[in-house]
N, C-alpha and C. Protein backbone atom coordinates (compact mmCIF):
# COMPACT_ATOMS: atom_id res chain seq x y z
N UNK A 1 55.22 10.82 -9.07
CA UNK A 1 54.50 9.75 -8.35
C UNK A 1 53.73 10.30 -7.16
N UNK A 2 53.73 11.18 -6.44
CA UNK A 2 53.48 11.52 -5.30
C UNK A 2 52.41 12.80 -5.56
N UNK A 3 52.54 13.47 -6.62
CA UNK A 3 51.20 14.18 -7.67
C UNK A 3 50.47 13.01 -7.77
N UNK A 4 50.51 12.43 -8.21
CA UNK A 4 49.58 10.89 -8.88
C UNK A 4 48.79 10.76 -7.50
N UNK A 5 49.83 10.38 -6.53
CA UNK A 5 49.17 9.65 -4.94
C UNK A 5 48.16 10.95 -4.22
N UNK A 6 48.68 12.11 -4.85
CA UNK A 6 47.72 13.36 -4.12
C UNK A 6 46.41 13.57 -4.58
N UNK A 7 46.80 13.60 -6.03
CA UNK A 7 45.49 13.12 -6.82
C UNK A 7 44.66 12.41 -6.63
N UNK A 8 44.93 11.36 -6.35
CA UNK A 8 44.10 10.07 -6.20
C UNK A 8 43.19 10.11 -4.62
N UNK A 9 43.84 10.57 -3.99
CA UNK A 9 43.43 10.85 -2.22
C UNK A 9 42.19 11.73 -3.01
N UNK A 10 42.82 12.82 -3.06
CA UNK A 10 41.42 13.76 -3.45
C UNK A 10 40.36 13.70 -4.29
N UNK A 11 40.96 13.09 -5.28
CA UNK A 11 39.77 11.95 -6.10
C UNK A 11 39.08 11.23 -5.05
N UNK A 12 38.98 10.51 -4.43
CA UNK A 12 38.79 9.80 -3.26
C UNK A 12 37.30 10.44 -2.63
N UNK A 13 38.18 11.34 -1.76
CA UNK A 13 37.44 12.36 -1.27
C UNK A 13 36.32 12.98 -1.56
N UNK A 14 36.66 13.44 -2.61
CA UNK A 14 35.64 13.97 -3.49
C UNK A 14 34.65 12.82 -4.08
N UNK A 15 34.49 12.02 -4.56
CA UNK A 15 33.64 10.65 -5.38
C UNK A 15 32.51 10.22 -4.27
N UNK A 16 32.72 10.30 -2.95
CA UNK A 16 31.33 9.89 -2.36
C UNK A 16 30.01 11.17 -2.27
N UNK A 17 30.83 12.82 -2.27
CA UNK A 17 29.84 13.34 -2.31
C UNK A 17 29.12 13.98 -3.65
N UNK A 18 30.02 13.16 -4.73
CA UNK A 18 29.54 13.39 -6.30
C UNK A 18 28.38 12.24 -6.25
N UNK A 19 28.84 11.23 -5.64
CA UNK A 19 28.01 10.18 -5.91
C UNK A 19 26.42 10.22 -5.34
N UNK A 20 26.69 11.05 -3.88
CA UNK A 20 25.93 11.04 -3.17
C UNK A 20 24.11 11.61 -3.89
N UNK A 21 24.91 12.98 -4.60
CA UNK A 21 24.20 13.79 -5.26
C UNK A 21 23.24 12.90 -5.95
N UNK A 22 23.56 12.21 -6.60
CA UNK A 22 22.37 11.27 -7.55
C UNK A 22 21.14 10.98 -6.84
N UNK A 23 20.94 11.08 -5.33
CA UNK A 23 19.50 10.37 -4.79
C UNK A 23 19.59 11.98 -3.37
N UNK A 24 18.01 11.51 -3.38
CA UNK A 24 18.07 12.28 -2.05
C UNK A 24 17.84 11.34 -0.45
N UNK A 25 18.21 12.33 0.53
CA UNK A 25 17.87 11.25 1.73
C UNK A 25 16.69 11.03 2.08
N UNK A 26 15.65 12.07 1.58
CA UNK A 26 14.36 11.49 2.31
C UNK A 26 13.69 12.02 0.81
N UNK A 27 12.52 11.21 0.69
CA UNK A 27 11.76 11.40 -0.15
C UNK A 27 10.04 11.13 0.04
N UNK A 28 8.81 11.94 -0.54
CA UNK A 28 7.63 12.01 0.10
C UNK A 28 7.10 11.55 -1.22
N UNK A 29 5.99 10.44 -0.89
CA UNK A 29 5.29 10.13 -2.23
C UNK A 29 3.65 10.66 -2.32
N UNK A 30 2.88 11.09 -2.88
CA UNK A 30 1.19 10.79 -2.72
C UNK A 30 0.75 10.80 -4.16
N UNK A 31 -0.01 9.61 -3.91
CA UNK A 31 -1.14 9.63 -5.50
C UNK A 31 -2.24 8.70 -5.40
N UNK A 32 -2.58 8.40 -6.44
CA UNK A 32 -3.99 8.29 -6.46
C UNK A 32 -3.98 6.28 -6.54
N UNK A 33 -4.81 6.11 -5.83
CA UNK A 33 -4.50 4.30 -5.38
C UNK A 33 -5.82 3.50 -6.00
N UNK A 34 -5.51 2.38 -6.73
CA UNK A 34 -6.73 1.75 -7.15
C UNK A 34 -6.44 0.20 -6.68
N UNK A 35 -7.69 -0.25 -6.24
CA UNK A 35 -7.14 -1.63 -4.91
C UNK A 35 -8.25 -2.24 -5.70
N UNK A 36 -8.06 -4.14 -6.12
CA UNK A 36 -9.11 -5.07 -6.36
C UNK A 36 -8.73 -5.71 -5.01
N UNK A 37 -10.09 -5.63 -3.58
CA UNK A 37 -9.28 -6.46 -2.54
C UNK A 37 -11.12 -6.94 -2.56
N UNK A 38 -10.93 -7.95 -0.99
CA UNK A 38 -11.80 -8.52 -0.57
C UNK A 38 -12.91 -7.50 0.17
N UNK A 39 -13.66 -7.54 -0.18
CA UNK A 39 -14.83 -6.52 0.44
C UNK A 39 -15.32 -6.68 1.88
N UNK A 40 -14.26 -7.87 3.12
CA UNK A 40 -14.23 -8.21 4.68
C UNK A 40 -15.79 -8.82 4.88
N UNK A 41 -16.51 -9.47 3.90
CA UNK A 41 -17.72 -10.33 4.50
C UNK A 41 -17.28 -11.36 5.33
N UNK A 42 -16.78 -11.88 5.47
CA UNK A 42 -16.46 -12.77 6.61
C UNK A 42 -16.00 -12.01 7.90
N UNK A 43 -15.35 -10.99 8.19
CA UNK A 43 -15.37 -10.15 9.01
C UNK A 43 -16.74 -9.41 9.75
N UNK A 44 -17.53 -8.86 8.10
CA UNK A 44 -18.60 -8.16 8.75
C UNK A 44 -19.89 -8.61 9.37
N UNK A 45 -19.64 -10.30 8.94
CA UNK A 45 -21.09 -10.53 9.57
C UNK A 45 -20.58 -11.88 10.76
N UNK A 46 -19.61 -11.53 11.11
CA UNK A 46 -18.51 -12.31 12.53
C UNK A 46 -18.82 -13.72 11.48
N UNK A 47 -18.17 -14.14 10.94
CA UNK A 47 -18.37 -15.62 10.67
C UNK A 47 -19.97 -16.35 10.62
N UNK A 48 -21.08 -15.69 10.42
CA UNK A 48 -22.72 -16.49 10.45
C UNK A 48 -22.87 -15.86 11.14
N UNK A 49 -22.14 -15.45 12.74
CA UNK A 49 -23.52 -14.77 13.13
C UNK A 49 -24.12 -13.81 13.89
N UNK A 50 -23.99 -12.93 12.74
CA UNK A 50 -24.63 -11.69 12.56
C UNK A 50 -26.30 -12.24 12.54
N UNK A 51 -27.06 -11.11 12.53
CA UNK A 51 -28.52 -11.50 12.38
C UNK A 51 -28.98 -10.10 11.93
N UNK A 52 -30.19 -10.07 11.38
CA UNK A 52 -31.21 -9.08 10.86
C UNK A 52 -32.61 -9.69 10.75
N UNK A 53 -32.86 -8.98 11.47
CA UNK A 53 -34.64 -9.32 12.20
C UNK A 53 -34.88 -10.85 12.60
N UNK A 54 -33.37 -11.33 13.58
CA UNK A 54 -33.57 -12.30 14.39
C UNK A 54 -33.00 -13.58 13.41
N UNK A 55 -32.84 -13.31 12.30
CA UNK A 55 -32.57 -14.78 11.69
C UNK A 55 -30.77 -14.75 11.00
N UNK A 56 -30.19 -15.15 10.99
CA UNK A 56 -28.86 -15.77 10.76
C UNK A 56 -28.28 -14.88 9.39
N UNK A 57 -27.45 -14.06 9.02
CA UNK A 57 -27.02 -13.82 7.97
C UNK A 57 -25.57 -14.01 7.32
N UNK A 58 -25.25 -14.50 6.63
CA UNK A 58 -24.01 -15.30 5.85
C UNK A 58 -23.93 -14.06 4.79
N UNK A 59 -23.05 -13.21 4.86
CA UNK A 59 -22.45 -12.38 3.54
C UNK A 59 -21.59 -13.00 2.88
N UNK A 60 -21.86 -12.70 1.39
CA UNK A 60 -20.66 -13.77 0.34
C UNK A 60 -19.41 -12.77 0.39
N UNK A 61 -18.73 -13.40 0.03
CA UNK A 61 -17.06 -12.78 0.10
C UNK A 61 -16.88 -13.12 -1.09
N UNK A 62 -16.49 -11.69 -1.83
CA UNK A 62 -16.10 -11.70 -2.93
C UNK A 62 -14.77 -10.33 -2.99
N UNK A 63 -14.50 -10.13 -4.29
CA UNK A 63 -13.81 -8.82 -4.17
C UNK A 63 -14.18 -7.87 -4.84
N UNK A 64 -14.00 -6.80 -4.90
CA UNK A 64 -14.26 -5.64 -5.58
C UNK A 64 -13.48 -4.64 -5.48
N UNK A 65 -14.11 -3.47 -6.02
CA UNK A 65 -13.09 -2.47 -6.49
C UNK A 65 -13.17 -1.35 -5.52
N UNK A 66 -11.94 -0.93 -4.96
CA UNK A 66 -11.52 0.35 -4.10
C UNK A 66 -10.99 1.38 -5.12
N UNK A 67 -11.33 2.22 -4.47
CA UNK A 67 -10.53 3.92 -5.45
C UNK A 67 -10.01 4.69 -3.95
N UNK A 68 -9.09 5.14 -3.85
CA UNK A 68 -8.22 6.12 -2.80
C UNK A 68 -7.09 6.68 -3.17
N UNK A 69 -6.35 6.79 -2.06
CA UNK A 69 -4.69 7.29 -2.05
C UNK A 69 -3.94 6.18 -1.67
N UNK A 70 -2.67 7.29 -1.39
CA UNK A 70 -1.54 6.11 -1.17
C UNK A 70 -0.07 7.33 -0.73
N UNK A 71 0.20 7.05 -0.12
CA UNK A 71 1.26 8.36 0.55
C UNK A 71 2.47 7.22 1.12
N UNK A 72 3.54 7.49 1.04
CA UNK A 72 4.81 7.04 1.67
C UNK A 72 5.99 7.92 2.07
N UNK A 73 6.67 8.02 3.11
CA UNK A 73 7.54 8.53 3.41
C UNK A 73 8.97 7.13 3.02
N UNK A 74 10.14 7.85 2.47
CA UNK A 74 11.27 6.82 2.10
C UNK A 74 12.90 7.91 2.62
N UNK A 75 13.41 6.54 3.25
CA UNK A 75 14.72 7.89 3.81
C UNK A 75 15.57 6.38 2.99
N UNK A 76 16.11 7.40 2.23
CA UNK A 76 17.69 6.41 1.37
C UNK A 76 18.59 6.31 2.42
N UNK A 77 18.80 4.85 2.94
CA UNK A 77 19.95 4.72 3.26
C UNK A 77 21.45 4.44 2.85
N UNK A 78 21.22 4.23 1.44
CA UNK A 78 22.09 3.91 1.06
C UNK A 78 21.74 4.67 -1.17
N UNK A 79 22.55 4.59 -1.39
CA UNK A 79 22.86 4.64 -3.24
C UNK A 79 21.06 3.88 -3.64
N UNK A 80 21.34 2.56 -3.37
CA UNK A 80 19.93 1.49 -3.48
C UNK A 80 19.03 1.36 -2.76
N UNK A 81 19.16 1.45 -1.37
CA UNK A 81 18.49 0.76 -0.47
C UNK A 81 17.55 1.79 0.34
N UNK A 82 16.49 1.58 0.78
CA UNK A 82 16.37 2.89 1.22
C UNK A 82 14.91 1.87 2.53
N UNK A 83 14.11 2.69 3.24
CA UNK A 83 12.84 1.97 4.28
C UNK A 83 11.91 3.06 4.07
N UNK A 84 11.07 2.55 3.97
CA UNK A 84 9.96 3.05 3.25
C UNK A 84 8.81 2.76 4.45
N UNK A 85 7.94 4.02 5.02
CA UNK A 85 6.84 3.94 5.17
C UNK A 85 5.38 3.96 4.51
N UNK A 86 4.39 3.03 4.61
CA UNK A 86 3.53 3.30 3.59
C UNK A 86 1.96 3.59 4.13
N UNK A 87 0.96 4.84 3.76
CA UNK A 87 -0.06 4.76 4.03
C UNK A 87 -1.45 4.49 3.34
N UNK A 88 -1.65 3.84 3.52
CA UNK A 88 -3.07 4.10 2.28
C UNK A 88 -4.52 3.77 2.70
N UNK A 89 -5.57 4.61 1.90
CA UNK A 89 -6.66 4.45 2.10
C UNK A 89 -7.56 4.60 1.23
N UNK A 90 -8.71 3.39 0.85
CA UNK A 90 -9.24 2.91 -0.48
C UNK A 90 -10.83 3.01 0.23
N UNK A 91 -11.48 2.88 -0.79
CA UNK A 91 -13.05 2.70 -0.42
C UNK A 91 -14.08 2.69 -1.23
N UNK A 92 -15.13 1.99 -1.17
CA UNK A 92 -16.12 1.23 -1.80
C UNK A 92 -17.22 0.93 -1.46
N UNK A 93 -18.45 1.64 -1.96
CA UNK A 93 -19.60 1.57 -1.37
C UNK A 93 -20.34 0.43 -2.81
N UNK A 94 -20.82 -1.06 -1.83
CA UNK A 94 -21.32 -2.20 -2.04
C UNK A 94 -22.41 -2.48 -1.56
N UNK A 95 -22.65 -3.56 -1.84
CA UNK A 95 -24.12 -4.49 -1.43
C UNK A 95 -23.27 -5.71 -1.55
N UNK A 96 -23.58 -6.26 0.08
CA UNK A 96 -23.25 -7.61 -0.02
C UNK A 96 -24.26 -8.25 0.29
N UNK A 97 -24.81 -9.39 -0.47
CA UNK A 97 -25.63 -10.31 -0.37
C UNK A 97 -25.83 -11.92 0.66
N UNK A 98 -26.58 -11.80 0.91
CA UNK A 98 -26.53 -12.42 2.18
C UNK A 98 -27.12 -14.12 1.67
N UNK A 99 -26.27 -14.92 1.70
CA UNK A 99 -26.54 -16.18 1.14
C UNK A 99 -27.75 -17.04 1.62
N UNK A 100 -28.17 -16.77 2.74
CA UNK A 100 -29.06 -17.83 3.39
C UNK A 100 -30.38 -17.50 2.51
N UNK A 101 -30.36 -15.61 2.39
CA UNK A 101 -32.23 -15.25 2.06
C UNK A 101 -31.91 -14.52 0.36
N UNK A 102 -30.66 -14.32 0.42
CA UNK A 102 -30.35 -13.62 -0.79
C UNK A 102 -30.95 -12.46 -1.19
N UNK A 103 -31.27 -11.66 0.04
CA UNK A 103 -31.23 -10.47 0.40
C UNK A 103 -29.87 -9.99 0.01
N UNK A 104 -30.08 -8.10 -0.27
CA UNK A 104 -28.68 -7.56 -0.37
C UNK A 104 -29.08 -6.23 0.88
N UNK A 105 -27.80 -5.87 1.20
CA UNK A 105 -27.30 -5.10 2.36
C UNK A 105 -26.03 -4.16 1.93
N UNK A 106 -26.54 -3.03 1.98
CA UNK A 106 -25.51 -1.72 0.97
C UNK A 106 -24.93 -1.02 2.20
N UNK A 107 -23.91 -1.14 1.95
CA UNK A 107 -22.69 -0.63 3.00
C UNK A 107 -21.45 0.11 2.28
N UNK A 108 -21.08 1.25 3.13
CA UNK A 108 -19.59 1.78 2.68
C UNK A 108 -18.86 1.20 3.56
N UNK A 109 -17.47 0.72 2.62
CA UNK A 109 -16.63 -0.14 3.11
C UNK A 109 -15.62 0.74 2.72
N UNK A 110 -14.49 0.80 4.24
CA UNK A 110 -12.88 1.62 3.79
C UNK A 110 -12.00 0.82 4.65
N UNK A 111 -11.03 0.97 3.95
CA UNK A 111 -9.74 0.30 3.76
C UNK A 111 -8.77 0.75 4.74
N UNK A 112 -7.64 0.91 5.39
CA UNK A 112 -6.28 1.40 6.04
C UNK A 112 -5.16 0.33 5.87
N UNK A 113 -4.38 0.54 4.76
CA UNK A 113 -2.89 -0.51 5.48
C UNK A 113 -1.92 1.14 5.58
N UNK A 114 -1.68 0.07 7.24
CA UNK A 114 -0.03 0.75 7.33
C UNK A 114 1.34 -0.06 7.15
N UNK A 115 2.10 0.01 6.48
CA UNK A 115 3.22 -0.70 5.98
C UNK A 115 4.21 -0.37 6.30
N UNK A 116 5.44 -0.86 6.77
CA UNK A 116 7.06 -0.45 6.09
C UNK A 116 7.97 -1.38 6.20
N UNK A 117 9.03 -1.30 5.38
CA UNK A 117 9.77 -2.24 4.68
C UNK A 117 10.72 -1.45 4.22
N UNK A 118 11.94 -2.49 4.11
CA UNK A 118 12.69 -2.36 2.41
C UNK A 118 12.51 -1.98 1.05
N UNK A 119 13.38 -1.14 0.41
CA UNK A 119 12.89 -0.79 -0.69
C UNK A 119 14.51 -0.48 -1.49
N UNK A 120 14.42 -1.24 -2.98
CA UNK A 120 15.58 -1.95 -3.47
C UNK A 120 15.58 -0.44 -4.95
N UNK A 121 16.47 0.36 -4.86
CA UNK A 121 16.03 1.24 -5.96
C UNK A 121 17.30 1.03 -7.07
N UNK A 122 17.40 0.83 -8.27
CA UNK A 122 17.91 0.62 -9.62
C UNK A 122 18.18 1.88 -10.02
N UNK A 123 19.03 3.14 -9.91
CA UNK A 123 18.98 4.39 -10.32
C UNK A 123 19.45 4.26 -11.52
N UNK A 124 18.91 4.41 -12.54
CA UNK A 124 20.28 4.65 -13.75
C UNK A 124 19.95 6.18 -14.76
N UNK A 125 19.97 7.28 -14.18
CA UNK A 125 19.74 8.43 -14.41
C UNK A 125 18.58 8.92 -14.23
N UNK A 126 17.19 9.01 -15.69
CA UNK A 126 16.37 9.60 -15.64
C UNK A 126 15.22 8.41 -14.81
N UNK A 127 15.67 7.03 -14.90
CA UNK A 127 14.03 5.97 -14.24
C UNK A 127 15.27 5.66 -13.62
N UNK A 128 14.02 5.29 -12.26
CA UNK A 128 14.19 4.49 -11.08
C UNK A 128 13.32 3.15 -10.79
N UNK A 129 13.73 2.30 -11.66
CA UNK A 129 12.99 1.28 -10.99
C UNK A 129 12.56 0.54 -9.32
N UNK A 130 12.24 0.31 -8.54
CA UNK A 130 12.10 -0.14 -7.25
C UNK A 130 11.05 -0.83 -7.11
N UNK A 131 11.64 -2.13 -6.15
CA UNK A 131 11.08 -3.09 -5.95
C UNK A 131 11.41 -3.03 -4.37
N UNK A 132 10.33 -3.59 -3.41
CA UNK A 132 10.08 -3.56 -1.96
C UNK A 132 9.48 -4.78 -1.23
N UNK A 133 9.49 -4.84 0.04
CA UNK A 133 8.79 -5.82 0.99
C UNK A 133 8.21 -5.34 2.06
N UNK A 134 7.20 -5.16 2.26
CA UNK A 134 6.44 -4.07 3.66
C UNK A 134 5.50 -5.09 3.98
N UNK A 135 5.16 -4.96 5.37
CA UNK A 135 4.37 -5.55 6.50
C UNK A 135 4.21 -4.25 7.40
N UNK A 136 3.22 -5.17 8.09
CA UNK A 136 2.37 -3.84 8.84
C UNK A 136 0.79 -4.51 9.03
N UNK A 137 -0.29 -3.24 9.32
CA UNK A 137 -1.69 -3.93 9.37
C UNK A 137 -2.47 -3.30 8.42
N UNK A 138 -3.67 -3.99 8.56
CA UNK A 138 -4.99 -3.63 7.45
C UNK A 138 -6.15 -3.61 8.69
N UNK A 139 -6.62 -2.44 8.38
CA UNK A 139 -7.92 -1.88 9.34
C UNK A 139 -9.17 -2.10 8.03
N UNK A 140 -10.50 -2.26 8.29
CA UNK A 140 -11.41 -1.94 7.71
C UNK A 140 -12.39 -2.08 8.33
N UNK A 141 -13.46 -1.14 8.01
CA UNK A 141 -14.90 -0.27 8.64
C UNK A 141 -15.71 -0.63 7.54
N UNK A 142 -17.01 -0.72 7.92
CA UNK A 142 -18.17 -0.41 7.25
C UNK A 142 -19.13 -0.22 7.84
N UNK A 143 -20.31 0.73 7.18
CA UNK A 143 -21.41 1.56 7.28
C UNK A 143 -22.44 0.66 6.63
N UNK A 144 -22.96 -0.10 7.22
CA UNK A 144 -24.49 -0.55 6.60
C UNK A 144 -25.60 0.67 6.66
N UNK A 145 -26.60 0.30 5.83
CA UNK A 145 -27.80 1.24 5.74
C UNK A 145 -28.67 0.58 6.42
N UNK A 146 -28.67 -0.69 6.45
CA UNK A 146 -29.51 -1.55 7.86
C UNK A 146 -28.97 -2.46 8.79
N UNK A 147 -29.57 -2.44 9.73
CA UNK A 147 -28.80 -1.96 11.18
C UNK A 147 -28.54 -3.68 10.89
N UNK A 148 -27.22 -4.15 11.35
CA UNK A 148 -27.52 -5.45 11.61
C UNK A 148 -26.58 -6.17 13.18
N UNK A 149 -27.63 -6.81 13.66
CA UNK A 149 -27.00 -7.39 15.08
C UNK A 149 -25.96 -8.24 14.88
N UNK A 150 -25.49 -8.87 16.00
CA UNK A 150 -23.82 -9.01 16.27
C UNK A 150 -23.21 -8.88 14.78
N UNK A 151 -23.02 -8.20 14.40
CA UNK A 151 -22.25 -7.20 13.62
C UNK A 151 -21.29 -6.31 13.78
N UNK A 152 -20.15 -6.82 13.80
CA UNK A 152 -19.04 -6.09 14.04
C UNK A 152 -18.48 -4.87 12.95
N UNK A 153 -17.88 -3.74 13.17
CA UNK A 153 -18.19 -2.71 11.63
C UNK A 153 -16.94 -2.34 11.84
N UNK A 154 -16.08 -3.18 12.22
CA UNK A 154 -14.46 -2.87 11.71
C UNK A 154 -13.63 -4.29 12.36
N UNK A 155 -12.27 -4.17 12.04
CA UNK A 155 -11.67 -5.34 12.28
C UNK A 155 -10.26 -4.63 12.01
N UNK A 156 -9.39 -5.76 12.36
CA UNK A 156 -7.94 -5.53 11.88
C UNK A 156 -7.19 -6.82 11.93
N UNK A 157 -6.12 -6.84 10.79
CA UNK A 157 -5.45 -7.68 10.64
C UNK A 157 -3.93 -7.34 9.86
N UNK A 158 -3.10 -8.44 10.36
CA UNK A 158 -1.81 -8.25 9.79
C UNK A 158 -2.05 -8.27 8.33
N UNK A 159 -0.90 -7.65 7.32
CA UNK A 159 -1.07 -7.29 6.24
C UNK A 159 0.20 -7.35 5.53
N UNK A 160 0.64 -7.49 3.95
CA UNK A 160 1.81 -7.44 4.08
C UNK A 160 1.90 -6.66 2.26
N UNK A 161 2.91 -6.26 1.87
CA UNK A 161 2.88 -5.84 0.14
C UNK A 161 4.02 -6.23 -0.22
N UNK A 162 3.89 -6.89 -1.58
CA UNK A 162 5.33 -7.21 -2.30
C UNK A 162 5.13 -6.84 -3.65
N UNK A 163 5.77 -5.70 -3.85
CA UNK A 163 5.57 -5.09 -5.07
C UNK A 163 6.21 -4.66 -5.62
N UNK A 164 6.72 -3.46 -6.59
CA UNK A 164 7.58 -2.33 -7.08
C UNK A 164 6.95 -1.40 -8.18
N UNK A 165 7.44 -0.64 -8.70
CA UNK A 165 7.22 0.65 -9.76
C UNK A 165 8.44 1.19 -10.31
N UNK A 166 7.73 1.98 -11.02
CA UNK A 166 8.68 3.37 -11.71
C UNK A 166 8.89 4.59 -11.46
N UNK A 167 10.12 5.04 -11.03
CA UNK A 167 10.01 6.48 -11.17
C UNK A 167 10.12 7.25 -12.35
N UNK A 168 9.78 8.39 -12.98
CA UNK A 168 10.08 9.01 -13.51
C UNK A 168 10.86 10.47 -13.51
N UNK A 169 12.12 11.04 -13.25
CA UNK A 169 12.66 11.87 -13.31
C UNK A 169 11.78 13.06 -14.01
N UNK A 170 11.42 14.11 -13.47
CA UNK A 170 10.89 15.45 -13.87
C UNK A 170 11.57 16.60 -13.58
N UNK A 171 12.71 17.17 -12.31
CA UNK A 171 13.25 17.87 -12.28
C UNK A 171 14.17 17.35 -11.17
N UNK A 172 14.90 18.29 -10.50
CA UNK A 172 15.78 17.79 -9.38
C UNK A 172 14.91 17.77 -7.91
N UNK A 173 13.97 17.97 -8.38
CA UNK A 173 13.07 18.14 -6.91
C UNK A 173 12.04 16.84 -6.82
N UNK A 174 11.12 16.64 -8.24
CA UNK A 174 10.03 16.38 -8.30
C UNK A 174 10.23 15.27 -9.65
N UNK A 175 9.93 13.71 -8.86
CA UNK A 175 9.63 12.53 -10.09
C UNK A 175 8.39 11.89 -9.90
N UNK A 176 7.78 11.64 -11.07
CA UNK A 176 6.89 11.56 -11.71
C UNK A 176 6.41 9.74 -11.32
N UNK A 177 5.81 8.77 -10.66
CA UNK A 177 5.50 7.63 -10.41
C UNK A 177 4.78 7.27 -11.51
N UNK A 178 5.54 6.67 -12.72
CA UNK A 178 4.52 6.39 -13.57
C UNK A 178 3.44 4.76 -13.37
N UNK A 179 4.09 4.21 -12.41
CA UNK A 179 3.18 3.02 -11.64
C UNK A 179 3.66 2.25 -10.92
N UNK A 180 3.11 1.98 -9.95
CA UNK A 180 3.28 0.75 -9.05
C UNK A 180 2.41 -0.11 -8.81
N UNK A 181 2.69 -1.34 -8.63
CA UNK A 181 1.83 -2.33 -8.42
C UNK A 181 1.84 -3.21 -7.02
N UNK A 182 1.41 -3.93 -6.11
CA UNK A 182 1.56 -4.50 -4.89
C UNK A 182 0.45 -5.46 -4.92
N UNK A 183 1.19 -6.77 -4.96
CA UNK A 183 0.25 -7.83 -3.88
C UNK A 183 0.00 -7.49 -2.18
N UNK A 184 -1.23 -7.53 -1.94
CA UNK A 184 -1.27 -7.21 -0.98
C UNK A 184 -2.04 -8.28 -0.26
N UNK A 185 -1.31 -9.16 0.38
CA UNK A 185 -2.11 -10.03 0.85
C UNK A 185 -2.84 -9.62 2.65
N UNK A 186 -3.41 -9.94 3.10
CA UNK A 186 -4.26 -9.70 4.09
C UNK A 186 -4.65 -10.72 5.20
N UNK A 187 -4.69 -11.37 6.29
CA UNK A 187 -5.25 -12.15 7.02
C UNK A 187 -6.20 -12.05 8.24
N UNK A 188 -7.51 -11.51 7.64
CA UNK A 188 -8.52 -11.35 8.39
C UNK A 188 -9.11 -12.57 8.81
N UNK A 189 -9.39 -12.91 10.05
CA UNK A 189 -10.34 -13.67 10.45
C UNK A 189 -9.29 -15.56 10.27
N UNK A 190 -7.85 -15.19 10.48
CA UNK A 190 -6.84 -16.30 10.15
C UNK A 190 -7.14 -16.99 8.79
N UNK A 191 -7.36 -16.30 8.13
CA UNK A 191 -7.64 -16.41 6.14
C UNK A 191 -6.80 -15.75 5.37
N UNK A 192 -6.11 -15.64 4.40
CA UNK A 192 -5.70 -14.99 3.94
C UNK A 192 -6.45 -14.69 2.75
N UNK A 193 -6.89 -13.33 2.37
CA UNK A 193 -7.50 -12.96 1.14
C UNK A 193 -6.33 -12.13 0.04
N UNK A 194 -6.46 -12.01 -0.98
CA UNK A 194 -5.34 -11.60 -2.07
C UNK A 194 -5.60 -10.90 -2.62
N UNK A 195 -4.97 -9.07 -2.61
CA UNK A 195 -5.46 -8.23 -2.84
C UNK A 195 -4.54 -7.27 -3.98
N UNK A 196 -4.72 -6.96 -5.12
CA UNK A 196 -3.69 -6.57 -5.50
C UNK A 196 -3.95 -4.57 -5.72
N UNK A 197 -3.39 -3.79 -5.61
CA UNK A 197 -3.22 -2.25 -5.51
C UNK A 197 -2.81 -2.20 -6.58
N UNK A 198 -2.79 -0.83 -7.03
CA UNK A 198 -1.45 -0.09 -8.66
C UNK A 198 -2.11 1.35 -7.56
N UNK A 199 -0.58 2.18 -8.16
CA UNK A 199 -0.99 3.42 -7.73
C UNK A 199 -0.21 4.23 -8.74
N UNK A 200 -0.38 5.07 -8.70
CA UNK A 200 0.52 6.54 -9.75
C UNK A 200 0.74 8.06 -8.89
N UNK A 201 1.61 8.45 -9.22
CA UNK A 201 1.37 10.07 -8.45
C UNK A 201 2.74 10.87 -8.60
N UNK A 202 2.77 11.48 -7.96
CA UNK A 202 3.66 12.62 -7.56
C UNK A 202 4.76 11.97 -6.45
N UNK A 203 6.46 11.76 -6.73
CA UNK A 203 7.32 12.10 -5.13
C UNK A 203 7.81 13.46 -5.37
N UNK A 204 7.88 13.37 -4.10
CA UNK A 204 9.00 15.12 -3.84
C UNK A 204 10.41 14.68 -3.30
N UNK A 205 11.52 15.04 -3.14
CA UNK A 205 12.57 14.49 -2.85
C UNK A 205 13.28 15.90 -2.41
């Protein structure tokens, strides 16, 4: 009986740092980010009024397509649980059309959310499913090719992502993101616009 009870102690003992082994404590993500968000016309031309050669310009707000990165730092706190920092940056050179003259106006437009949150991970050997909640802000700039008055060429607003992905297991170092997806909603200008991301890439762990 008292073999049995010694056993069992050291069983004990031993089982959190067998267990432990399955995840690492910090883990680095980067890959390649594809964003359908709002292209900030209501931002860029201040609400109406902006002007170009003295007369009133209204840009339509629509969305379009970003291409960038996407980088996160994640420290496991736990088996599941882990906080996740997130960076990313998308961009898109457009013409937004200006409703009053229906004139167009070609601008590079880029993106910044910074995020962090919770992050819920499902280990069951080779995939890691994870699902998350991050807040944080959304910066965006743009470069017109003609000059336009009260025209503001960046902004910022709270931001938030509710999303998850896949990992893919590749070695003990290095898993494979075969996708993630994120609503990313946005509130520029006390609006909320609805933006959704996917990304893929490389973590290191």
């Amino acid at each position: 009986m008292t073999r049995i009870f010694l056993l069992l102690i050291v069983a004990l003992m031993f089982a959190p740092a067998a267990f432990a082994q399955d995840y690492s404590h910090f883990e680095f993500y980067v890959g390649y980010a594809h964003e359908r968000a709002n292209n900030g016309a209501d931002s860029f031309d201040n609400n109406g009024r902006a002007t170009f050669n003295g007369r009133p310009v209204d840009l339509r707000s629509r969305r379009v397509d970003y291409n960038g990165f996407e980088t996160e730092f994640n420290q496991n706190i736990t088996h599941n649980i882990g906080i996740v920092a997130s960076f990313s940056g998308t961009y898109h050179t457009t013409n937004f059309v200006d409703n009053n003259s229906g004139r167009t106006f070609r601008a590079r437009v880029q993106r910044y959310d910074l995020l962090a949150g919770p992050r819920f991970n499902l280990r069951t050997g080779r995939l890691t499913p994870f699902a998350h909640a991050l807040f944080g802000v959304s910066y965006m700039r743009a470069r017109f090719n003609d000059a336009l008055a009260n025209c503001p060429s960046s902004d910022t607003a709270f931001a938030m992502a509710f999303g998850g992905g896949l990992d893919v297991r590749a070695n003990d170092r290095i898993d494979v993101r075969a996708i993630q997806v994120d609503y990313v909603p946005t509130f520029f200008n006390g609006r909320r616009q609805d933006n959704i991301r996917a990304s893929a890439g490389i973590k290191i762990k």
